[in-house]
PDB file of N, CA and C in Angstrom:
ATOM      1  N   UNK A   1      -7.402   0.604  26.332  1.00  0.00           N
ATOM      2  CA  UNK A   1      -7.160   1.988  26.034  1.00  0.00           C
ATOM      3  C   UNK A   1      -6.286   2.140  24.791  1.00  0.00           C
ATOM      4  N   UNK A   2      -5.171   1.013  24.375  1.00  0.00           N
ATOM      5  CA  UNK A   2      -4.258   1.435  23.684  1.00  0.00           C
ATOM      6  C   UNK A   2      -5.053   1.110  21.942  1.00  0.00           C
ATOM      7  N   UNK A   3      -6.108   0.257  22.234  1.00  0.00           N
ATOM      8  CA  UNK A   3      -6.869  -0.390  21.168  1.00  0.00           C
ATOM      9  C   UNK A   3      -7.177   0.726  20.049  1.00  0.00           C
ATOM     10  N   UNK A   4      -7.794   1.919  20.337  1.00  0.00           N
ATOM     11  CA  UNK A   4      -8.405   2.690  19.480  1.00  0.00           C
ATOM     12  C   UNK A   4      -7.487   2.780  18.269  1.00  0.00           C
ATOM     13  N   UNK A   5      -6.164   3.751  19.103  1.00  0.00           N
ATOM     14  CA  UNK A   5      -5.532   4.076  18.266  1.00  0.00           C
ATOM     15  C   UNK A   5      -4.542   3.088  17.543  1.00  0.00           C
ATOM     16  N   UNK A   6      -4.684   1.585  17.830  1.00  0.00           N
ATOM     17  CA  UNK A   6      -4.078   0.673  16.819  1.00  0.00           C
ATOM     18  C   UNK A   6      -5.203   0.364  15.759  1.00  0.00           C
ATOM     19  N   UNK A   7      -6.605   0.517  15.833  1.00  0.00           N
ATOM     20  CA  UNK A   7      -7.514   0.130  15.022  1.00  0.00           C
ATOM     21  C   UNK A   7      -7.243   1.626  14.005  1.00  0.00           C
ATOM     22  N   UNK A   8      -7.022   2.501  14.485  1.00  0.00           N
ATOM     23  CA  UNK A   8      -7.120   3.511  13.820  1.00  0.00           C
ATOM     24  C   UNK A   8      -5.688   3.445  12.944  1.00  0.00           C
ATOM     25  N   UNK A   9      -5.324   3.321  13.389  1.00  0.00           N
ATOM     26  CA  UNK A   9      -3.442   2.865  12.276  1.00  0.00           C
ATOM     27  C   UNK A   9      -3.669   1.805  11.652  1.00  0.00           C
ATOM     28  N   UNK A  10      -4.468   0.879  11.817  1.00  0.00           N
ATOM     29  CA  UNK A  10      -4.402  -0.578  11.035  1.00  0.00           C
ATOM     30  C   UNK A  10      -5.213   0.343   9.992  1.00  0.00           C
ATOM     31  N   UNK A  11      -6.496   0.796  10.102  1.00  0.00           N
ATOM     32  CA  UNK A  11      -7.372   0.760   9.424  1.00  0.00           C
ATOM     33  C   UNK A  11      -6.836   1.515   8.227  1.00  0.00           C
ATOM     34  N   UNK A  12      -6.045   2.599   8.595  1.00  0.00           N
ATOM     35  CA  UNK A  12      -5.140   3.718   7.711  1.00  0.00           C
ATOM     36  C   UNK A  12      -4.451   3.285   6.673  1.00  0.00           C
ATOM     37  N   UNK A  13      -3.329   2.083   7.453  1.00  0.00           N
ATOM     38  CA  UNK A  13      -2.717   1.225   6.869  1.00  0.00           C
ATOM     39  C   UNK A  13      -2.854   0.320   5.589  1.00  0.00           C
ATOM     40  N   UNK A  14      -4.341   0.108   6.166  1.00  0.00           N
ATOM     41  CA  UNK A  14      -4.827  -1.266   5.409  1.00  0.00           C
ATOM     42  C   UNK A  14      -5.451  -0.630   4.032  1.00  0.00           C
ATOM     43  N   UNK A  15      -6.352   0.404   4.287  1.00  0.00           N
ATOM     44  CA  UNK A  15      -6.546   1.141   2.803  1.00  0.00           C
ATOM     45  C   UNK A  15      -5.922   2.058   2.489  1.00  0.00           C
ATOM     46  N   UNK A  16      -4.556   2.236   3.009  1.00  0.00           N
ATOM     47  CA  UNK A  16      -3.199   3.026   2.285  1.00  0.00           C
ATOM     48  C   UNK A  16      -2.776   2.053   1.380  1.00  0.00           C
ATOM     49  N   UNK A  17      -2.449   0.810   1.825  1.00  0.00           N
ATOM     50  CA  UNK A  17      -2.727   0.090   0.922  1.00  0.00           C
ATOM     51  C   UNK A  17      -2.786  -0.878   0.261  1.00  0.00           C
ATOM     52  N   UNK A  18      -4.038  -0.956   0.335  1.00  0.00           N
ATOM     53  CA  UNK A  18      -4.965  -1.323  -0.963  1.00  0.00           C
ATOM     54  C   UNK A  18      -5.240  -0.680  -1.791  1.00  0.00           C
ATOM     55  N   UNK A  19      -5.201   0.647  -1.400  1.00  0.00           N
ATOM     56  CA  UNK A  19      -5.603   1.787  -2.380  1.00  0.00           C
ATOM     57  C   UNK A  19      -4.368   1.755  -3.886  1.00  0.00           C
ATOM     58  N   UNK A  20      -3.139   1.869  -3.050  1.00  0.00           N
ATOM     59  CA  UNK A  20      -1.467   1.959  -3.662  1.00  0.00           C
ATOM     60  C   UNK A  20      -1.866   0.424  -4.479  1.00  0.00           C
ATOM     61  N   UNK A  21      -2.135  -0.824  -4.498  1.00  0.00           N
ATOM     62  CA  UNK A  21      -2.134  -1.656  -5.039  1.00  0.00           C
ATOM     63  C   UNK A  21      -3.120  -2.075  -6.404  1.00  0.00           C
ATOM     64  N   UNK A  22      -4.082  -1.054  -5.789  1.00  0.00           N
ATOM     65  CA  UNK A  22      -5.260  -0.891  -6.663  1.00  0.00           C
ATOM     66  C   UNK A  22      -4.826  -0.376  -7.833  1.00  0.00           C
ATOM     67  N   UNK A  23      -4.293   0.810  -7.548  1.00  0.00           N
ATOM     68  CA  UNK A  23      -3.759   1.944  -7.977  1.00  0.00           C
ATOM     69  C   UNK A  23      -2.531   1.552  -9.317  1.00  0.00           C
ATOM     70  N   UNK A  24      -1.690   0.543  -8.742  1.00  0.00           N
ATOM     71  CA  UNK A  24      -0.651   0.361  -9.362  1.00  0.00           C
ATOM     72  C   UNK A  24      -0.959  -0.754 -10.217  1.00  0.00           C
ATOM     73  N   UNK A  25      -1.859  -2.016 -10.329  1.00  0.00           N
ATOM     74  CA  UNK A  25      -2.276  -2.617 -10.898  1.00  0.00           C
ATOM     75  C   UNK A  25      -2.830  -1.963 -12.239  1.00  0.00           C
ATOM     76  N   UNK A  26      -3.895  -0.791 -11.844  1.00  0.00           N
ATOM     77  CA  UNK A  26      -4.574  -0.023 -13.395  1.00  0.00           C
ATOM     78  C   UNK A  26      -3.657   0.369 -13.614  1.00  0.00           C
ATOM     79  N   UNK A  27      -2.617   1.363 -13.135  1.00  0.00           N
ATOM     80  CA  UNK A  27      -1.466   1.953 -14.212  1.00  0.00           C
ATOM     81  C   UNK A  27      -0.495   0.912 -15.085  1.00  0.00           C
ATOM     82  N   UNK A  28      -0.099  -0.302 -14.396  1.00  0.00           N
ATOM     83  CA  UNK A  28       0.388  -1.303 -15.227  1.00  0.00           C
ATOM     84  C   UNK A  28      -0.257  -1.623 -15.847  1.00  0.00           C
ATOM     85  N   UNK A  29      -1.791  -2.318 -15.786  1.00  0.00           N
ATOM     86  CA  UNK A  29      -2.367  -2.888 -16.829  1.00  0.00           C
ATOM     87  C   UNK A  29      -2.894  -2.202 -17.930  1.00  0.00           C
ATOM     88  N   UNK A  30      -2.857  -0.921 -17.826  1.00  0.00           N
ATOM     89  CA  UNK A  30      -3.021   0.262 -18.892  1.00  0.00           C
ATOM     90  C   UNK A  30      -2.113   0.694 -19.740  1.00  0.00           C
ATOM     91  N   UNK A  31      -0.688   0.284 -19.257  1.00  0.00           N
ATOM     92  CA  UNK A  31       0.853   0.198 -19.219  1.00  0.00           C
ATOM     93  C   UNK A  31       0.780   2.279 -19.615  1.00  0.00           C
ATOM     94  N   UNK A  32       0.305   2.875 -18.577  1.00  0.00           N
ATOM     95  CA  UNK A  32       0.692   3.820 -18.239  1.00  0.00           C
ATOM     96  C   UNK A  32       1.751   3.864 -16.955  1.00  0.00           C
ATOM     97  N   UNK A  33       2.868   4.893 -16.877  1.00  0.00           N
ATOM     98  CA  UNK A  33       4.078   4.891 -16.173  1.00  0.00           C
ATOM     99  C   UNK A  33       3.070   4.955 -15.015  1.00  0.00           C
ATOM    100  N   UNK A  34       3.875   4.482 -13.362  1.00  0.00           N
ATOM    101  CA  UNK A  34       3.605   4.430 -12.378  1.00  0.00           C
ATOM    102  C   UNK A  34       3.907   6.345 -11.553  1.00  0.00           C
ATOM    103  N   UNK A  35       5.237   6.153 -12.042  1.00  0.00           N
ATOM    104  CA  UNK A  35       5.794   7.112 -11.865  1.00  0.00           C
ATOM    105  C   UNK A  35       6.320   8.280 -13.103  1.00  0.00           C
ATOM    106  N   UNK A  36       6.196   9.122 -13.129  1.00  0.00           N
ATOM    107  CA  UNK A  36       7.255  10.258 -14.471  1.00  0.00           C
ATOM    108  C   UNK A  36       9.202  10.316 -13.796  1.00  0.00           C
ATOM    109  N   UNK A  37       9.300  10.332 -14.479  1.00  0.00           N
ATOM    110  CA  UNK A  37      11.123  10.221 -14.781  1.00  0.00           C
ATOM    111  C   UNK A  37      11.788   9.393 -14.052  1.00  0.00           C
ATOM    112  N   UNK A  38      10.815   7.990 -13.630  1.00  0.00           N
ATOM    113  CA  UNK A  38      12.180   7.189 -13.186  1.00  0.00           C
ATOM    114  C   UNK A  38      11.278   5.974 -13.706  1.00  0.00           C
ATOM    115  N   UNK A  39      12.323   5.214 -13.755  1.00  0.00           N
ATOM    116  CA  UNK A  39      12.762   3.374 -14.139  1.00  0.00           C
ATOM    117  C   UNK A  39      11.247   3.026 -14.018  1.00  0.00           C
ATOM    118  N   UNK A  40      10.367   2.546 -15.293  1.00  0.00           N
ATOM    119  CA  UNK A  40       9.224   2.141 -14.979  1.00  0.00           C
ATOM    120  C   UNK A  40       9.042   0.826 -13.999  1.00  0.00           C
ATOM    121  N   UNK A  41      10.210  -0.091 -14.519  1.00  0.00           N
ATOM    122  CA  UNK A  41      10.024  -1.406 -13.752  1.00  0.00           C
ATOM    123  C   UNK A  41      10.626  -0.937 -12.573  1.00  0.00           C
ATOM    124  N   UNK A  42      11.366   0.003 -11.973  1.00  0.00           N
ATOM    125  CA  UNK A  42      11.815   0.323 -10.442  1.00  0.00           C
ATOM    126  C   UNK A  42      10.845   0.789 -10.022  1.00  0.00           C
ATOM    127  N   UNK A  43       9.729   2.160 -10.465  1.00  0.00           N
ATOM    128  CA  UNK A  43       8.664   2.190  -9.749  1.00  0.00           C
ATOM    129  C   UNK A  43       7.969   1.572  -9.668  1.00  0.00           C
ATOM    130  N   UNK A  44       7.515   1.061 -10.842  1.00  0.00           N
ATOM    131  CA  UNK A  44       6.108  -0.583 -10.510  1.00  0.00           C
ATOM    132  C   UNK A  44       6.702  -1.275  -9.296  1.00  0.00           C
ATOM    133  N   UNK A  45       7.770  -1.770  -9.095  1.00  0.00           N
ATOM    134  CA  UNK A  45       8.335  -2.713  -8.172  1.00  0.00           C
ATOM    135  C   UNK A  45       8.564  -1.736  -6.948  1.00  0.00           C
ATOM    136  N   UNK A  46       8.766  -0.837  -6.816  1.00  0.00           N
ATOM    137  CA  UNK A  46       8.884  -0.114  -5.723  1.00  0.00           C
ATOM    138  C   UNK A  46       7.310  -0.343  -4.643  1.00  0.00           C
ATOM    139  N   UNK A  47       6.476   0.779  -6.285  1.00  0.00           N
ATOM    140  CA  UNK A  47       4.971   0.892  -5.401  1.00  0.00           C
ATOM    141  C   UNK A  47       4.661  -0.382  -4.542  1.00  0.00           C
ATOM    142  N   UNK A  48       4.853  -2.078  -5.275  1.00  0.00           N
ATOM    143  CA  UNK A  48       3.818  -2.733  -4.981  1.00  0.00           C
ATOM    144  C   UNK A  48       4.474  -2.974  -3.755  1.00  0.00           C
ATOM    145  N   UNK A  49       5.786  -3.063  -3.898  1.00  0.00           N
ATOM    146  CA  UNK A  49       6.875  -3.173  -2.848  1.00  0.00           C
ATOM    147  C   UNK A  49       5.709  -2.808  -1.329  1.00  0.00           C
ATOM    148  N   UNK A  50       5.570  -1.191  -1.656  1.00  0.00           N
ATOM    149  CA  UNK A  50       5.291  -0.745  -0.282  1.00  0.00           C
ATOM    150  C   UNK A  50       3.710  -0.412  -0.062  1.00  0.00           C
ATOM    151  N   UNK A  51       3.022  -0.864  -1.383  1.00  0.00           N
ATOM    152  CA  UNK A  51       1.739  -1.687  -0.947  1.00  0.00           C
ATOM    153  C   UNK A  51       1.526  -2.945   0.018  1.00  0.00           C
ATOM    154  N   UNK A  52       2.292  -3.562  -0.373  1.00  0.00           N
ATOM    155  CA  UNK A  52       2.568  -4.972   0.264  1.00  0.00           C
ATOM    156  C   UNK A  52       2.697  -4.436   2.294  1.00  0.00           C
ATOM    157  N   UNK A  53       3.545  -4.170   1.722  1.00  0.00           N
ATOM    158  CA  UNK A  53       4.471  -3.595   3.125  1.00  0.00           C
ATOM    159  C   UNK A  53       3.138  -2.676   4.153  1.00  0.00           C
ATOM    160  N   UNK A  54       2.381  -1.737   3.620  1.00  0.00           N
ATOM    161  CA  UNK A  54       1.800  -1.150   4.538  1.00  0.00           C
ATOM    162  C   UNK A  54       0.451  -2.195   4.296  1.00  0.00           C
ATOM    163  N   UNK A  55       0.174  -2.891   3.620  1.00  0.00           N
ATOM    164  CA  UNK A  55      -1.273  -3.946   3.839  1.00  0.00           C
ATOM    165  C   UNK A  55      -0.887  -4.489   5.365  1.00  0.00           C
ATOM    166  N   UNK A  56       0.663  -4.980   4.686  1.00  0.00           N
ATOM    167  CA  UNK A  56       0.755  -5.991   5.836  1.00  0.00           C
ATOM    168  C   UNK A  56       0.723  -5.283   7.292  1.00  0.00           C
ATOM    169  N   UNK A  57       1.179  -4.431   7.434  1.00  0.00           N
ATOM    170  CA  UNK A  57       1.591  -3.464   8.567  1.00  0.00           C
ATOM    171  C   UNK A  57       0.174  -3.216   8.981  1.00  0.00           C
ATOM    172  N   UNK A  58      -1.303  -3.252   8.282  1.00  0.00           N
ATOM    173  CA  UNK A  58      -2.304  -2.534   8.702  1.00  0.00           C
ATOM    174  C   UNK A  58      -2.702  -3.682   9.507  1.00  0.00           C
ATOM    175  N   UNK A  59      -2.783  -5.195   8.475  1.00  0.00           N
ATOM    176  CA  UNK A  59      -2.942  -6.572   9.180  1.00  0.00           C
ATOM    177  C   UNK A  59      -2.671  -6.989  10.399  1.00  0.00           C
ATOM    178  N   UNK A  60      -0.931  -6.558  10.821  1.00  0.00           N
ATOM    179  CA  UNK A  60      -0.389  -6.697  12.081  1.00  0.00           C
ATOM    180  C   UNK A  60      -0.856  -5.781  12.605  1.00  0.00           C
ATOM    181  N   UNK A  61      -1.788  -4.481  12.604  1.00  0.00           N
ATOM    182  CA  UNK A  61      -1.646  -3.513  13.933  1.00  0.00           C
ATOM    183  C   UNK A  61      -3.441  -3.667  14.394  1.00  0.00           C
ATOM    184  N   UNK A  62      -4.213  -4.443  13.166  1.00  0.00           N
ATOM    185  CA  UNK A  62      -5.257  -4.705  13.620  1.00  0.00           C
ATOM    186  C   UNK A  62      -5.484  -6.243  14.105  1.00  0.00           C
ATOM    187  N   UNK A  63      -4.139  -6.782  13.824  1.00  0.00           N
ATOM    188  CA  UNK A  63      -4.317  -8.435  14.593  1.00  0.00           C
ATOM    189  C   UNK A  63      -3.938  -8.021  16.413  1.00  0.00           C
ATOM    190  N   UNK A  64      -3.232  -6.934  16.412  1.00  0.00           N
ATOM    191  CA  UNK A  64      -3.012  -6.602  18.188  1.00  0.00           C
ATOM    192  C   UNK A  64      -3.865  -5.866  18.357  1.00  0.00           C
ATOM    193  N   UNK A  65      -5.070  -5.503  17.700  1.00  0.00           N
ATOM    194  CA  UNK A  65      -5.675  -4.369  18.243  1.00  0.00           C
ATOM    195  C   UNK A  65      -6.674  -4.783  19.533  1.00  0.00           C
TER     196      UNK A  65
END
């Protein structure tokens, strides 16, 4: 029963992101800002930061699913 809704959070998770990583890769490699008015290298490092972070999070909620 509890399965659905962890497949459904992993799945969220997992192309939240990938999407954010996708995302932040073309704006660096375009070397367009990630973000407007703050620290380019704090947002680049932020985003991938919490790309990372919710991939992984989608990984773990569809490895218990």
């Amino acid at each position: 029963m509890e399965s659905g809704p962890a497949i459904f959070a992993g799945t969220a998770f997992v192309l939240f992101g990938a999407a954010l990583l996708l995302w932040t890769a073309a704006r660096l490699r375009l070397r367009a800002p990630v973000a407007h008015g703050v620290s380019p290298v704090a947002s680049a490092a932020l985003s991938l930061l919490f790309g990372v972070a919710a991939l992984g999070g989608g990984i773990w909620c569809l490895g218990y699913a």
